[in-house]
C-alpha atoms as a PDB file:
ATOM      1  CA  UNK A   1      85.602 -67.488 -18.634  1.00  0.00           C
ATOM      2  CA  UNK A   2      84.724 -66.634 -14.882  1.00  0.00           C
ATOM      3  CA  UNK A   3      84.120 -62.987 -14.297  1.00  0.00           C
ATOM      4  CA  UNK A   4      86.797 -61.498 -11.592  1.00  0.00           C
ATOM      5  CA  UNK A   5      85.792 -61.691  -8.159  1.00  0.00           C
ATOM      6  CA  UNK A   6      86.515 -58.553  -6.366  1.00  0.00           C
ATOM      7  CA  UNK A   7      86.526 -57.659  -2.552  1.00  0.00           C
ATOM      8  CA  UNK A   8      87.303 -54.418  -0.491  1.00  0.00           C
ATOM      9  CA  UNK A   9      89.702 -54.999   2.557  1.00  0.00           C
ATOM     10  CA  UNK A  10      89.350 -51.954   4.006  1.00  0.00           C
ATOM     11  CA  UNK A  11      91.084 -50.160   6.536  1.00  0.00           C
ATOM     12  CA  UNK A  12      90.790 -51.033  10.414  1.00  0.00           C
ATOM     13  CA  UNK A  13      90.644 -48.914  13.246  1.00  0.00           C
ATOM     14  CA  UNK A  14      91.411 -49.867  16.521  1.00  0.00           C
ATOM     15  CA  UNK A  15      89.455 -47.728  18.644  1.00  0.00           C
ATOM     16  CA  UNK A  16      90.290 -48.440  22.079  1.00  0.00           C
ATOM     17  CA  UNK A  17      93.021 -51.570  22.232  1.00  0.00           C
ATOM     18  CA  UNK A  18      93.649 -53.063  25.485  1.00  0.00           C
ATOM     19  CA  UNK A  19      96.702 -55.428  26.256  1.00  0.00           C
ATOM     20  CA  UNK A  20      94.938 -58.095  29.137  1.00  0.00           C
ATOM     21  CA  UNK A  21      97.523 -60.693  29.211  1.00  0.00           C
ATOM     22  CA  UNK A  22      99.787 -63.061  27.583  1.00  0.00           C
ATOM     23  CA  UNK A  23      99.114 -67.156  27.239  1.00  0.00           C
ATOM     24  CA  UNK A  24     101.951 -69.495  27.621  1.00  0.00           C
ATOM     25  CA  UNK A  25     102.681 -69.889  24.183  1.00  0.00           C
ATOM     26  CA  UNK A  26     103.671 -66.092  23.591  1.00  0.00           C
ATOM     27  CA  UNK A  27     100.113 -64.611  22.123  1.00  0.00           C
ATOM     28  CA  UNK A  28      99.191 -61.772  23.807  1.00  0.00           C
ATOM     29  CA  UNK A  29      95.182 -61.661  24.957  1.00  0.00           C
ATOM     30  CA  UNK A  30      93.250 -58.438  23.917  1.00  0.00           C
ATOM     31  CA  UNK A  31      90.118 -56.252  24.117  1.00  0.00           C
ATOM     32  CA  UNK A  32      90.054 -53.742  21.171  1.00  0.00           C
ATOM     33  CA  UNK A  33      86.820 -51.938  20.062  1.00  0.00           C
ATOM     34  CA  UNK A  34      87.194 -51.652  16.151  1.00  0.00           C
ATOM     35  CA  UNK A  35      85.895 -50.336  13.213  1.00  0.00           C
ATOM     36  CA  UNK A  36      86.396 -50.224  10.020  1.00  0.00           C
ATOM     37  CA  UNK A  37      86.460 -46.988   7.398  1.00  0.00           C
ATOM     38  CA  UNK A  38      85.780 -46.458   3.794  1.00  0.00           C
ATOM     39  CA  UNK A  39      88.645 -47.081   2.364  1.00  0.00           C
ATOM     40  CA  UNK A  40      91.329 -49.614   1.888  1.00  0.00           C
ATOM     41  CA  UNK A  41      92.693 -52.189  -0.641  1.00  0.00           C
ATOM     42  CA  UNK A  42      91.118 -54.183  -2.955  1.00  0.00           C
ATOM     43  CA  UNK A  43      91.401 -57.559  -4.332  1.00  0.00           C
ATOM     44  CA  UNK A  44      90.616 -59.597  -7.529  1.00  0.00           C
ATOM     45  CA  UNK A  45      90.439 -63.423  -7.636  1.00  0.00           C
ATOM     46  CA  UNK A  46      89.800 -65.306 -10.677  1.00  0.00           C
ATOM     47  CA  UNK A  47      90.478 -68.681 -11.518  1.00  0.00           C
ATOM     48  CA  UNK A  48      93.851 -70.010 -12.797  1.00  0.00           C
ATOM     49  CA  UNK A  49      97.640 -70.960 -11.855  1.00  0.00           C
ATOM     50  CA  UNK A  50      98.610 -69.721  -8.201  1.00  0.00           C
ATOM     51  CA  UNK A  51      99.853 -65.866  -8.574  1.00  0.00           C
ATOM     52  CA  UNK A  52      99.898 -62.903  -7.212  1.00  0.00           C
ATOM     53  CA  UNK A  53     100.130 -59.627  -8.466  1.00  0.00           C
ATOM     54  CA  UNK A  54     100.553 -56.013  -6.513  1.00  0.00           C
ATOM     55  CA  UNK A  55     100.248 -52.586  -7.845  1.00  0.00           C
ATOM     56  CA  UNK A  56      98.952 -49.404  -5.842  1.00  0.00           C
ATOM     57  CA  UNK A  57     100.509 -46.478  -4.617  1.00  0.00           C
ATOM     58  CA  UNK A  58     102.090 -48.902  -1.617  1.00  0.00           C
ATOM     59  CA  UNK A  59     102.646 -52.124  -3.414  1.00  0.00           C
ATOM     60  CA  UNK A  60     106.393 -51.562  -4.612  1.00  0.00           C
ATOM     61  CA  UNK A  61     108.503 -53.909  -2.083  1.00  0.00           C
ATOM     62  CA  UNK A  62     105.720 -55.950  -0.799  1.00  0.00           C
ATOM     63  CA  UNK A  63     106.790 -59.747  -1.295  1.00  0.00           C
ATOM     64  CA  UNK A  64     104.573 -61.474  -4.185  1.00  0.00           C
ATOM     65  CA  UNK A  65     105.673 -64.824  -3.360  1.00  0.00           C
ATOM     66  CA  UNK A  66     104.426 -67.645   0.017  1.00  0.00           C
ATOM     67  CA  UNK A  67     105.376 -64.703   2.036  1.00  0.00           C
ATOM     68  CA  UNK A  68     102.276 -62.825   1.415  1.00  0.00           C
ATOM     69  CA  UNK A  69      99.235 -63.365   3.484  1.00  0.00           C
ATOM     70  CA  UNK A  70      96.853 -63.156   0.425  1.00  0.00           C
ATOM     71  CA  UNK A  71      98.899 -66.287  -0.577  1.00  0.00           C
ATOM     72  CA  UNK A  72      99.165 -68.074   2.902  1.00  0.00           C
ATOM     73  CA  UNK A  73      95.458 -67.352   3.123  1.00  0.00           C
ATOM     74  CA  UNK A  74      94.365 -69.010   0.184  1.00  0.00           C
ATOM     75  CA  UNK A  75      96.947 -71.729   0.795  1.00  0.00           C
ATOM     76  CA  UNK A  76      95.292 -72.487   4.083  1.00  0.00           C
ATOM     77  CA  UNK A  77      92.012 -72.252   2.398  1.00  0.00           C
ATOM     78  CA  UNK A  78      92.982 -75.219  -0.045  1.00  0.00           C
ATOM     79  CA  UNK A  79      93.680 -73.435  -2.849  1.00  0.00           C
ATOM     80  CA  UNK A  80      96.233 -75.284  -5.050  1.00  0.00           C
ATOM     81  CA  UNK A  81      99.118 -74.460  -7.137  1.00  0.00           C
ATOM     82  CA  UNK A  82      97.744 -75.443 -10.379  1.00  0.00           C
ATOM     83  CA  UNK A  83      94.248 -75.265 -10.030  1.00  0.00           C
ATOM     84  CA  UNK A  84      93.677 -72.541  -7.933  1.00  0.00           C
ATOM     85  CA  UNK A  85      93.809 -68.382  -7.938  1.00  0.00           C
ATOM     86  CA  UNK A  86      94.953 -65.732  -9.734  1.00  0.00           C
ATOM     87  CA  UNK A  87      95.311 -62.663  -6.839  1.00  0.00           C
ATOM     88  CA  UNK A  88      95.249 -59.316  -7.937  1.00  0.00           C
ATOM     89  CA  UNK A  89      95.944 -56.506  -4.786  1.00  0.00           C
ATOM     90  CA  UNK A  90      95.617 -53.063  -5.257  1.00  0.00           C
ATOM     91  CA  UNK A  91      97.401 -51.580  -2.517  1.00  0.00           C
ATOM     92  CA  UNK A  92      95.894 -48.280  -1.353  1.00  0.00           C
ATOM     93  CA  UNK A  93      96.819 -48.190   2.331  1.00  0.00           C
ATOM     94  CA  UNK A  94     100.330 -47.832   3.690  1.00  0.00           C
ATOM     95  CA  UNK A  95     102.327 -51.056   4.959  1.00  0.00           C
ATOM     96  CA  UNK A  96     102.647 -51.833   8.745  1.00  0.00           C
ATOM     97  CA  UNK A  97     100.776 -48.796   9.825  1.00  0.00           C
ATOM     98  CA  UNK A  98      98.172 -50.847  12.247  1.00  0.00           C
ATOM     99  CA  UNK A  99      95.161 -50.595  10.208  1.00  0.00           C
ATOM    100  CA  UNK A 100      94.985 -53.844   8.740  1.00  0.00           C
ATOM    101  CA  UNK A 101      96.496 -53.819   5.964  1.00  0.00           C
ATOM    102  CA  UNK A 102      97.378 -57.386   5.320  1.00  0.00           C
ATOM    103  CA  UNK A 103      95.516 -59.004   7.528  1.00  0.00           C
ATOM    104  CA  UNK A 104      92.821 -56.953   5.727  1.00  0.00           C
ATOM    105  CA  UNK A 105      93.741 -58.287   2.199  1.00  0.00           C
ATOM    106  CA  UNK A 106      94.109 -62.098   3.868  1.00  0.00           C
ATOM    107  CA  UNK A 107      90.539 -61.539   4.706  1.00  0.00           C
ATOM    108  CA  UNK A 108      89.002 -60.140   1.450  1.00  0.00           C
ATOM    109  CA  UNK A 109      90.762 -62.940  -0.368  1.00  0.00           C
ATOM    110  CA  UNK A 110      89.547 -65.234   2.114  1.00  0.00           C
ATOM    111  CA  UNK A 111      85.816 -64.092   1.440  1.00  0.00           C
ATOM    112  CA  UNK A 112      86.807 -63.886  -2.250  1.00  0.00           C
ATOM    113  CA  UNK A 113      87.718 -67.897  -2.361  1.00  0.00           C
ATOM    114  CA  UNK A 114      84.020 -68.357  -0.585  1.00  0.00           C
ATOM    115  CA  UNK A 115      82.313 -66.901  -2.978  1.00  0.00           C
ATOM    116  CA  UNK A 116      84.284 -68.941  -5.656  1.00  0.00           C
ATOM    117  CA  UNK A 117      83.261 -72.349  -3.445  1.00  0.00           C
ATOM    118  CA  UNK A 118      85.865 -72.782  -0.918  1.00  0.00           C
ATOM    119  CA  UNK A 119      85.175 -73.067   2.871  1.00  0.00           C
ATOM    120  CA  UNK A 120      86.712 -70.627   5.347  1.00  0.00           C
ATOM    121  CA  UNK A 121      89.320 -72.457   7.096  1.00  0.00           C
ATOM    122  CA  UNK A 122      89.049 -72.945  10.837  1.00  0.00           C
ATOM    123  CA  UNK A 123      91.566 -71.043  13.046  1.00  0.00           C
ATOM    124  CA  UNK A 124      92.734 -68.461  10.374  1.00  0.00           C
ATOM    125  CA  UNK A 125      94.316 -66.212  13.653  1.00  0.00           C
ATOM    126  CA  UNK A 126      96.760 -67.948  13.572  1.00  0.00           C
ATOM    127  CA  UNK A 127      97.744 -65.933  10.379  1.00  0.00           C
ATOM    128  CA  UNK A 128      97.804 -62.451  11.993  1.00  0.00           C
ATOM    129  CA  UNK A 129      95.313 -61.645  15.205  1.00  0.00           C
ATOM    130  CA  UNK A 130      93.189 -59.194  13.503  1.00  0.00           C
ATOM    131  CA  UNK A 131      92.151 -61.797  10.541  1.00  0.00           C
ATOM    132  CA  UNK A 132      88.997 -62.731  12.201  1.00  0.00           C
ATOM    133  CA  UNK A 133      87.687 -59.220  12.723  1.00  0.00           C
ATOM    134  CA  UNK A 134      88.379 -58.211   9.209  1.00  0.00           C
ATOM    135  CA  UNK A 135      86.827 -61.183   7.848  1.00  0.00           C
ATOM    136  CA  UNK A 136      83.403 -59.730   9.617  1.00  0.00           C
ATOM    137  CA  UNK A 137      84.563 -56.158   8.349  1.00  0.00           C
ATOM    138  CA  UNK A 138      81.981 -54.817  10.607  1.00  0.00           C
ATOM    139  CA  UNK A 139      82.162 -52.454  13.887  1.00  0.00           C
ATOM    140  CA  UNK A 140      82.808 -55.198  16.651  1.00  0.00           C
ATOM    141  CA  UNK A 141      84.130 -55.888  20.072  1.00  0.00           C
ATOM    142  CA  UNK A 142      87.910 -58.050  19.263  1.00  0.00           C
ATOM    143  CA  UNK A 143      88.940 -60.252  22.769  1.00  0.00           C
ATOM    144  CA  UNK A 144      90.843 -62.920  22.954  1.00  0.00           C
ATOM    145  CA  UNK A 145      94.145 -63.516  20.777  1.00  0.00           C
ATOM    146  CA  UNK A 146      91.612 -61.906  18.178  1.00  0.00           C
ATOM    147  CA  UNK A 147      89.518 -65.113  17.938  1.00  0.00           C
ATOM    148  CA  UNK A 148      86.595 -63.930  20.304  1.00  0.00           C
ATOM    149  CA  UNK A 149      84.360 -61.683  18.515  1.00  0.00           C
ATOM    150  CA  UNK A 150      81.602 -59.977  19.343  1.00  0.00           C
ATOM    151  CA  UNK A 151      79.595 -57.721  16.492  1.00  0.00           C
ATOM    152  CA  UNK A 152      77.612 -54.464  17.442  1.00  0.00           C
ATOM    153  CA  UNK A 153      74.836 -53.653  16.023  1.00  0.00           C
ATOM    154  CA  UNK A 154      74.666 -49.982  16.981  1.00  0.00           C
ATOM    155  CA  UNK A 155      77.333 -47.708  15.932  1.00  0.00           C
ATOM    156  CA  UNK A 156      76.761 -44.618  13.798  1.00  0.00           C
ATOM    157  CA  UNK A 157      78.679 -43.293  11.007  1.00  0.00           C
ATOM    158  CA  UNK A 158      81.488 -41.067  12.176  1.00  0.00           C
ATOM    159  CA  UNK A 159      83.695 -38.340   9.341  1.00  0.00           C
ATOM    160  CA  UNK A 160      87.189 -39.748  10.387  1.00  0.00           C
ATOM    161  CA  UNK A 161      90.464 -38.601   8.760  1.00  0.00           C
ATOM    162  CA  UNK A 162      93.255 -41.118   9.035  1.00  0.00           C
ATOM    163  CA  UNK A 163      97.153 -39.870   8.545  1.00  0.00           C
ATOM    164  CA  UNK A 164     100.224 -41.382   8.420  1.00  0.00           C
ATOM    165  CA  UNK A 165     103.888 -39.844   8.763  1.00  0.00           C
ATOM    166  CA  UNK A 166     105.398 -41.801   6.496  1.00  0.00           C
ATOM    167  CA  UNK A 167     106.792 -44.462   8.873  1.00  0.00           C
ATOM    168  CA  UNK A 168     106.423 -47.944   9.256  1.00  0.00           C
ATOM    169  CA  UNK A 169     106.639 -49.824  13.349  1.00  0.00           C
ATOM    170  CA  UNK A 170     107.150 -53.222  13.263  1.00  0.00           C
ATOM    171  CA  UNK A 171     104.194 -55.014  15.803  1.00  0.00           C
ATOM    172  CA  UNK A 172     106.489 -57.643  17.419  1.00  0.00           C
ATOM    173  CA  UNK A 173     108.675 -54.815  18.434  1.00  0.00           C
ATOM    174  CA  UNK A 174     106.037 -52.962  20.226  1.00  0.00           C
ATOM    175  CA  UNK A 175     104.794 -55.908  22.023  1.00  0.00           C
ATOM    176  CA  UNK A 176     108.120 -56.993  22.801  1.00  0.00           C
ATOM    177  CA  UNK A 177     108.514 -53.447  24.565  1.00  0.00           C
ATOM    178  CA  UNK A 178     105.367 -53.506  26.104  1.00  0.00           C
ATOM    179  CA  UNK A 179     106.195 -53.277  30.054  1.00  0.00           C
ATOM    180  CA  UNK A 180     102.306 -53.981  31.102  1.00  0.00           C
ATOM    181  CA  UNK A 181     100.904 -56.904  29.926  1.00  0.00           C
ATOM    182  CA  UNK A 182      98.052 -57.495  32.625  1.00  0.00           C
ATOM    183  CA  UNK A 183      96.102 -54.541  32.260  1.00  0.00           C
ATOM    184  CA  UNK A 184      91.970 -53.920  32.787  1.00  0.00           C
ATOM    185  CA  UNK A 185      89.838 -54.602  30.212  1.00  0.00           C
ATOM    186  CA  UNK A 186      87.265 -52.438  28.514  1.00  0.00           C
ATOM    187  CA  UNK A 187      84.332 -51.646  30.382  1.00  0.00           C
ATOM    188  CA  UNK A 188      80.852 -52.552  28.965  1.00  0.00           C
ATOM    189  CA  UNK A 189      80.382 -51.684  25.257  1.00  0.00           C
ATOM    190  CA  UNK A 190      76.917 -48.916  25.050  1.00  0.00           C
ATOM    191  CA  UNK A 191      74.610 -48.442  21.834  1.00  0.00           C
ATOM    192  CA  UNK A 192      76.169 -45.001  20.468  1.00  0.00           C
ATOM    193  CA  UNK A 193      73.805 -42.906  19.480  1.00  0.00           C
ATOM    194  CA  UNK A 194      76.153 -40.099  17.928  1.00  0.00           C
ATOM    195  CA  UNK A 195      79.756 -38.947  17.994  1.00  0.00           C
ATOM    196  CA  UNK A 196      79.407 -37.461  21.829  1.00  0.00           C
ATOM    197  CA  UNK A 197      78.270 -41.012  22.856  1.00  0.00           C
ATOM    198  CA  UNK A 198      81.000 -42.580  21.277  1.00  0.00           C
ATOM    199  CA  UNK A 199      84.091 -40.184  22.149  1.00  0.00           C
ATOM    200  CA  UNK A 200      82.480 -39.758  25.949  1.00  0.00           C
ATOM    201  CA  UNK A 201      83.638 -43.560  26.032  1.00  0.00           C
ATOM    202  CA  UNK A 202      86.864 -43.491  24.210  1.00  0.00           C
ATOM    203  CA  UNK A 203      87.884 -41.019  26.237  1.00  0.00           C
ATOM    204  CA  UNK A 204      87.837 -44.033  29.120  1.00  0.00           C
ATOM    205  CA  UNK A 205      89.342 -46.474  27.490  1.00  0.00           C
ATOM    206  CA  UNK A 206      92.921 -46.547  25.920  1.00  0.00           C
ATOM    207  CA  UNK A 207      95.678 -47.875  23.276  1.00  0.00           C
ATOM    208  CA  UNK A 208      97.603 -49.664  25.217  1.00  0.00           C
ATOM    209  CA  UNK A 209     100.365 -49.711  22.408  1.00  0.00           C
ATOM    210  CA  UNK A 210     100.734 -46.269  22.238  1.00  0.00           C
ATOM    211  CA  UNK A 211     103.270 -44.974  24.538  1.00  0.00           C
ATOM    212  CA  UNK A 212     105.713 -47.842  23.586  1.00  0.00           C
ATOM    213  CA  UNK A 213     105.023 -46.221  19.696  1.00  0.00           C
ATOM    214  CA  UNK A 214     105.526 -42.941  20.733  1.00  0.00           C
ATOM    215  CA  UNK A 215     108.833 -43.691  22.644  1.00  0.00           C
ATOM    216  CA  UNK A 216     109.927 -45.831  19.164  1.00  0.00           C
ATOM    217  CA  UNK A 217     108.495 -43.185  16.787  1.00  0.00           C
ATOM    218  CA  UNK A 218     108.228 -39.918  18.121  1.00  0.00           C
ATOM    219  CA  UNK A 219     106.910 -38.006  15.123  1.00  0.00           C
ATOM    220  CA  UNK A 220     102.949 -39.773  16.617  1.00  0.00           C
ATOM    221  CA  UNK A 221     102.163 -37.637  19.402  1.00  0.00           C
ATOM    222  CA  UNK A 222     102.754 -34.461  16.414  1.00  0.00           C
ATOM    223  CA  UNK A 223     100.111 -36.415  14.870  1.00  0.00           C
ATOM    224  CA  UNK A 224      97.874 -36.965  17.147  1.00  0.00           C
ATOM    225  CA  UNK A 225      98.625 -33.065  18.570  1.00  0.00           C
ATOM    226  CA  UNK A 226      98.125 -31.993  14.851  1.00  0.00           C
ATOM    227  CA  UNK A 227      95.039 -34.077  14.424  1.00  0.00           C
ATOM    228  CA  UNK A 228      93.724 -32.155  17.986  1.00  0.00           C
ATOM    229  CA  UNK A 229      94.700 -28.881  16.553  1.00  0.00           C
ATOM    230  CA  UNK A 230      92.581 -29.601  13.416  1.00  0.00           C
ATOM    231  CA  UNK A 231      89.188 -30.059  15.009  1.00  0.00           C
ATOM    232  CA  UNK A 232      88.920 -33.982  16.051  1.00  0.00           C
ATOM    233  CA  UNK A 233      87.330 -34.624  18.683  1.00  0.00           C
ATOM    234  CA  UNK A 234      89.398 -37.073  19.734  1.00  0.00           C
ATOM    235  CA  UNK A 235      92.255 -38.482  18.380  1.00  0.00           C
ATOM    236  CA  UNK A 236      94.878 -42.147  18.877  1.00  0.00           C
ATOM    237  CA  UNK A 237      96.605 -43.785  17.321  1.00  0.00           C
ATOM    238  CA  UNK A 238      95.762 -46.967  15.938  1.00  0.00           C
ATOM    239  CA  UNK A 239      96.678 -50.980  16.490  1.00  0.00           C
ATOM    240  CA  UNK A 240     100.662 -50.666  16.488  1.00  0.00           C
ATOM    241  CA  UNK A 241     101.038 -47.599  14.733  1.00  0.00           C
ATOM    242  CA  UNK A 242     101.938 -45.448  13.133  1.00  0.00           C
ATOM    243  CA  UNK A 243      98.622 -44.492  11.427  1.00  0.00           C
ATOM    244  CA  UNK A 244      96.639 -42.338  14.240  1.00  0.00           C
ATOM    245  CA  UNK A 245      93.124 -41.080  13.556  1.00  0.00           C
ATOM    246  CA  UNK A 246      90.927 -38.238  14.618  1.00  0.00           C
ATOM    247  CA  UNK A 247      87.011 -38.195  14.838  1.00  0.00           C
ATOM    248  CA  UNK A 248      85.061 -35.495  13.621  1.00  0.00           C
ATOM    249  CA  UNK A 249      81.521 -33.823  13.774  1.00  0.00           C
ATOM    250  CA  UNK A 250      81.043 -33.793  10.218  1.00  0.00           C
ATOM    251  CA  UNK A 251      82.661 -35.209   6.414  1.00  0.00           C
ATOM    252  CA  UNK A 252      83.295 -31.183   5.983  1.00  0.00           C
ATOM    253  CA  UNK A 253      85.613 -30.392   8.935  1.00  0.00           C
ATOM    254  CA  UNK A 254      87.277 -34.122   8.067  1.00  0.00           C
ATOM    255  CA  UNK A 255      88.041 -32.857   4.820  1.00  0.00           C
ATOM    256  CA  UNK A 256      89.072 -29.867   5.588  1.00  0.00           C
ATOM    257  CA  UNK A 257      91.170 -31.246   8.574  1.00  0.00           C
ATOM    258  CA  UNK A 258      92.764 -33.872   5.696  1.00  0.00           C
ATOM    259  CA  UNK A 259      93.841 -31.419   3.425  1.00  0.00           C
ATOM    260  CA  UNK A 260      95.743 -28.972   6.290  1.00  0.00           C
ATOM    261  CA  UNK A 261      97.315 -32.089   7.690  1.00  0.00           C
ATOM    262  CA  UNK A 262      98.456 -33.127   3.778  1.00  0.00           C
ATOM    263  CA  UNK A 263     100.720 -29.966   4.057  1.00  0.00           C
ATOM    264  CA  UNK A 264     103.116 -31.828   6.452  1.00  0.00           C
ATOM    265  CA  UNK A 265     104.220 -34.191   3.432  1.00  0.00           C
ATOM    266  CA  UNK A 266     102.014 -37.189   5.503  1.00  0.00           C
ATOM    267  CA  UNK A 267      98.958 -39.488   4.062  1.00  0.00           C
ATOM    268  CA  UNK A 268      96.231 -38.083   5.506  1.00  0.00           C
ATOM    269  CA  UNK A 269      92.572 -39.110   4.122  1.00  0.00           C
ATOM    270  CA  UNK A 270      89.153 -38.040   5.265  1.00  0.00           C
ATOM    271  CA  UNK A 271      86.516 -40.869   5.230  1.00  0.00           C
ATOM    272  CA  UNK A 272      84.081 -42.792   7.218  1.00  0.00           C
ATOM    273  CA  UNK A 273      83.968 -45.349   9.774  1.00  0.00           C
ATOM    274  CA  UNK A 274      81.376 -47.377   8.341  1.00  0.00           C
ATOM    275  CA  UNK A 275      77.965 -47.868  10.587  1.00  0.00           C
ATOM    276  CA  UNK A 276      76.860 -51.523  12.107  1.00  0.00           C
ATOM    277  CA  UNK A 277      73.502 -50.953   9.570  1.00  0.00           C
ATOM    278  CA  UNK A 278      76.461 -50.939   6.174  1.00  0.00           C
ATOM    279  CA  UNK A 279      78.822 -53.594   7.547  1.00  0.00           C
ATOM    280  CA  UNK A 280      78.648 -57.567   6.129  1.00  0.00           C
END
């Protein structure tokens, strides 16, 4: 018998996320600087009938069916319904919070299959726009409809606590609210050498997303003023929302900062963002 095939698909972070345009055919173009933290989900492939199983502290209600992206994934990957997977998802991050989640999980099970012999499939954006990036699961520049990426090899490891409130935003909603859709692009991406470096540049760029969240969900800008209030150095939200983070000077304050901001009844987790030196 094979031994299981596991694969992190961790959390996302959408730095800065700029909305440049929209094609013809509805996908909107943008320029996101992301990274990717220290936790997340994790997956388990091993060979055998076509299933999937979910557990986790935020699996009950997700869909276990062709609905899933961990099974449209390995369905566009070739995987079979007799001869092919057995998926296994441990569900540690909350649904439709805009870090990842699922797109994160396509990808690990995507890397999972490649390890077992199958080929990446060709266009997998067309599964969710931040596929590609966590595929590479690595601090990069995201342009495009997600499709155009563009690795960095310097960025440092930053203490980062991530919190939710407890609410979920649908992304087609906040794009269909958007109001801008031709906006600037990021400026030129430096070498970081440090936290300063890094929030010096954030503090140009922004989340283009954000204030159509906020006006959906207002409980984000309390996060984000909480996160402030708890020693970040800078804080955003994230993708789509509603998951915001804050950067810190060091794992100590983070923790500190996670446990205080715990007390509201959110998720809030202190971690890493994983350097360019760690990533695959």
């Amino acid at each position: 018998m094979c031994a299981p095939i596991v694969e992190s698909a961790p959390a996302k972070i959408n730095l800065a996320l700029h909305v440049t345009g929209r094609r013809e055919d509805g996908y909107h173009l943008l320029d996101s600087l992301v990274a990717f933290a220290g936790i997340g989900d994790r997956v388990t492939l091993v060979p055998g009938p076509m299933s999937l199983k979910i557990d986790g502290p935020f699996g009950a209600g997700l869909g276990n069916d062709c609905t899933n992206l961990c099974w449209k994934a390995a369905e566009l990957a070739g995987v079979g319904a007799s001869a092919g997977v057995s998926i296994a998802l441990q569900k540690n991050l909350p649904v439709a919070s805009g870090i990842g989640g699922g797109s994160a999980d396509a990808a690990a099970v995507l890397r999972g299959l490649a390890r077992m012999g199958y080929d990446v499939p060709e266009g997998v954006e067309c599964l969710g726009a931040d596929i590609p990036v966590c595929l590479l699961s690595r601090p990069a520049r995201m342009q495009g409809i997600g499709d155009v990426l563009t690795p960095l090899h310097h960025f440092p490891a930053i203490s980062a606590v991530l919190v939710n409130p407890g609410i979920s935003l649908s992304t087609p909603e906040v794009f269909r609210a958007l109001t801008s859709r031709d906006n600037a692009p990021l400026g030129p991406v430096p070498h970081f050498a440090g936290i300063a470096d890094l929030i010096a540049w954030l503090r140009q760029t922004r989340n283009d997303l954000e204030p159509v969240a906020r006006s959906l969900q207002p409980h984000i800008a309390r996060v984000i003023e909480a996160l402030e209030n708890s020693g970040a150095g800078f804080a955003r939200m994230s993708g789509s929302g509603a998951t915001c983070f804050g950067l810190y000077a060091n794992e100590t304050q983070a923790r500190n900062a996670a446990e205080i901001l715990a007390r509201n009844g959110w998720w809030a987790v202190a971690t890493e963002l994983v350097p360019a030196a760690s990533g695959r």
